[in-house]
Protein backbone atom coordinates (compact mmCIF):
# COMPACT_ATOMS: atom_id res chain seq x y z
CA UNK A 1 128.40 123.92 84.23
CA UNK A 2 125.35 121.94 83.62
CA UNK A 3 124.76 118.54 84.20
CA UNK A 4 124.64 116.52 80.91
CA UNK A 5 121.14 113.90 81.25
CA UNK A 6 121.58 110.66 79.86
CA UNK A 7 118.20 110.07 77.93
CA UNK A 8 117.12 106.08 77.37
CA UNK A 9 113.88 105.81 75.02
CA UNK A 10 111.82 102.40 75.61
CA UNK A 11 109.79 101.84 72.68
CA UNK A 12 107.35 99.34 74.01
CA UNK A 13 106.64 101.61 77.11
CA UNK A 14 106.73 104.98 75.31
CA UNK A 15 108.61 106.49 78.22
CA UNK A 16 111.73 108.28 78.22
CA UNK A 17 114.03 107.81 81.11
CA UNK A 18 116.32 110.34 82.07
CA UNK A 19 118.81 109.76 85.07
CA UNK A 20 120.47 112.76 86.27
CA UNK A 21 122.75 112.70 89.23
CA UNK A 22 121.60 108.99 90.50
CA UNK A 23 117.75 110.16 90.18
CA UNK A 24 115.60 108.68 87.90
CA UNK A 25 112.92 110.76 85.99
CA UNK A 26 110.30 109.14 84.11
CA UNK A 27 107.77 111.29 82.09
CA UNK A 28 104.75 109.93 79.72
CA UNK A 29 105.55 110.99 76.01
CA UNK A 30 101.41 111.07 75.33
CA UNK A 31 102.13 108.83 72.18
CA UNK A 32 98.87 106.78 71.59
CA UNK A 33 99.61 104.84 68.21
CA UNK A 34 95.88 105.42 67.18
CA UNK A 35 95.24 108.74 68.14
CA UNK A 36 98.03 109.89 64.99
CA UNK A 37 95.86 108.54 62.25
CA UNK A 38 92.50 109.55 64.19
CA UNK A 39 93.32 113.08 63.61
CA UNK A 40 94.99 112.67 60.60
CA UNK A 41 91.47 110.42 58.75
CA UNK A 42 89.16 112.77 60.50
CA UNK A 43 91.55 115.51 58.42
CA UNK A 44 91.31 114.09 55.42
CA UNK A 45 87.56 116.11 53.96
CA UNK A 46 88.13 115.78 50.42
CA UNK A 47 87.35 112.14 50.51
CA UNK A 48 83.57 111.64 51.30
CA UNK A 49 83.06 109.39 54.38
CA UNK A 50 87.01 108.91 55.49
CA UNK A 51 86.17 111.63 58.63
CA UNK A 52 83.83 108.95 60.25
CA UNK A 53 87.07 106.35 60.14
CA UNK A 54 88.72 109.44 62.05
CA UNK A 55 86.12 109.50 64.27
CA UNK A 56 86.05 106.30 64.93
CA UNK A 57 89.61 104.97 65.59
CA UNK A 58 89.32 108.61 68.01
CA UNK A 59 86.69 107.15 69.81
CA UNK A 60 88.93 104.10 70.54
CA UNK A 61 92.11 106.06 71.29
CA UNK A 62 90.04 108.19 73.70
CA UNK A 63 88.79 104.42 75.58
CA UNK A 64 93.11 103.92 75.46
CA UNK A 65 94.16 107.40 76.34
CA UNK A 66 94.39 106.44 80.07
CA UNK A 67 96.91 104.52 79.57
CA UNK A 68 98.61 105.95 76.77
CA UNK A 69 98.13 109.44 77.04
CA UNK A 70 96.96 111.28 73.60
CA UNK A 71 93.36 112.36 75.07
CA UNK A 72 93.64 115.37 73.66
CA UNK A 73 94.31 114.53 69.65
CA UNK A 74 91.52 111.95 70.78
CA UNK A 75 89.02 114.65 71.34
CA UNK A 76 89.92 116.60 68.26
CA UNK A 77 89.46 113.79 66.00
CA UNK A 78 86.09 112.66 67.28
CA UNK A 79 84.74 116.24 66.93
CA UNK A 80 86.53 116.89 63.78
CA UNK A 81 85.31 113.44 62.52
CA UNK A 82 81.57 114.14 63.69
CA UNK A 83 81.32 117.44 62.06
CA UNK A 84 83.01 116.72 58.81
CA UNK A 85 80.91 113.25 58.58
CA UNK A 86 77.57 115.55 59.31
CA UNK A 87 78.97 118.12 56.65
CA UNK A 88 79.03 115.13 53.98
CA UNK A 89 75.67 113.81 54.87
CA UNK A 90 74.51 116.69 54.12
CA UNK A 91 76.24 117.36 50.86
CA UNK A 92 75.15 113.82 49.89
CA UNK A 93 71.64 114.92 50.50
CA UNK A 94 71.94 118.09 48.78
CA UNK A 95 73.21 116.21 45.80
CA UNK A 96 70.29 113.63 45.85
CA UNK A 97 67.57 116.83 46.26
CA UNK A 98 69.13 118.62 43.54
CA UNK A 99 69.11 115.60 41.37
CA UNK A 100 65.16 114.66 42.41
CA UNK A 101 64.39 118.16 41.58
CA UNK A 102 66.69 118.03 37.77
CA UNK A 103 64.72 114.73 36.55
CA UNK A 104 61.38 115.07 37.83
């Protein structure tokens, strides 16, 4: 029969514990509290300008991923962020040329 692990969840460290016949095993969950709403701002392209936030706060989870863990959704929302932010730049000056070109 298998052993049954005893699982202990620290909230301020993020780790979870697990002790198994007198061992201890300690594994990083990878939660970085800013990385989450990086990815999910950078996301969020119906909203003109909101991606830069993304890309932003995923520029300074990436700085805390070596400690936290998260590099990964870090990465994704600073090039999600950057592309989407370029996308509505260009929109924006679509709209403006369009506009120059309708009242002159």
């Amino acid at each position: 029969m298998a052993d049954k692990i005893k699982v202990e969840v620290y909230e301020s460290e993020r780790d979870y514990v697990g002790h198994q016949m007198g061992k201890s095993i300690v594994a990083k969950t990878g939660a970085n509290k800013i990385a989450r709403p990086a990815i999910t701002f950078s996301l969020v392209f119906f909203i003109p300008f909101i991606p830069l936030i993304g890309m932003i706060l995923g520029i300074v989870a990436l700085t805390r991923s070596s400690k936290l863990g998260g590099r990964g959704v870090s990465i994704a929302s600073i090039i999600l962020g950057l592309a989407l932010t370029v996308f509505h730049v260009w929109i924006v000056i679509e709209i403006i040329t369009v506009l120059m070109d309708i009242f002159s």
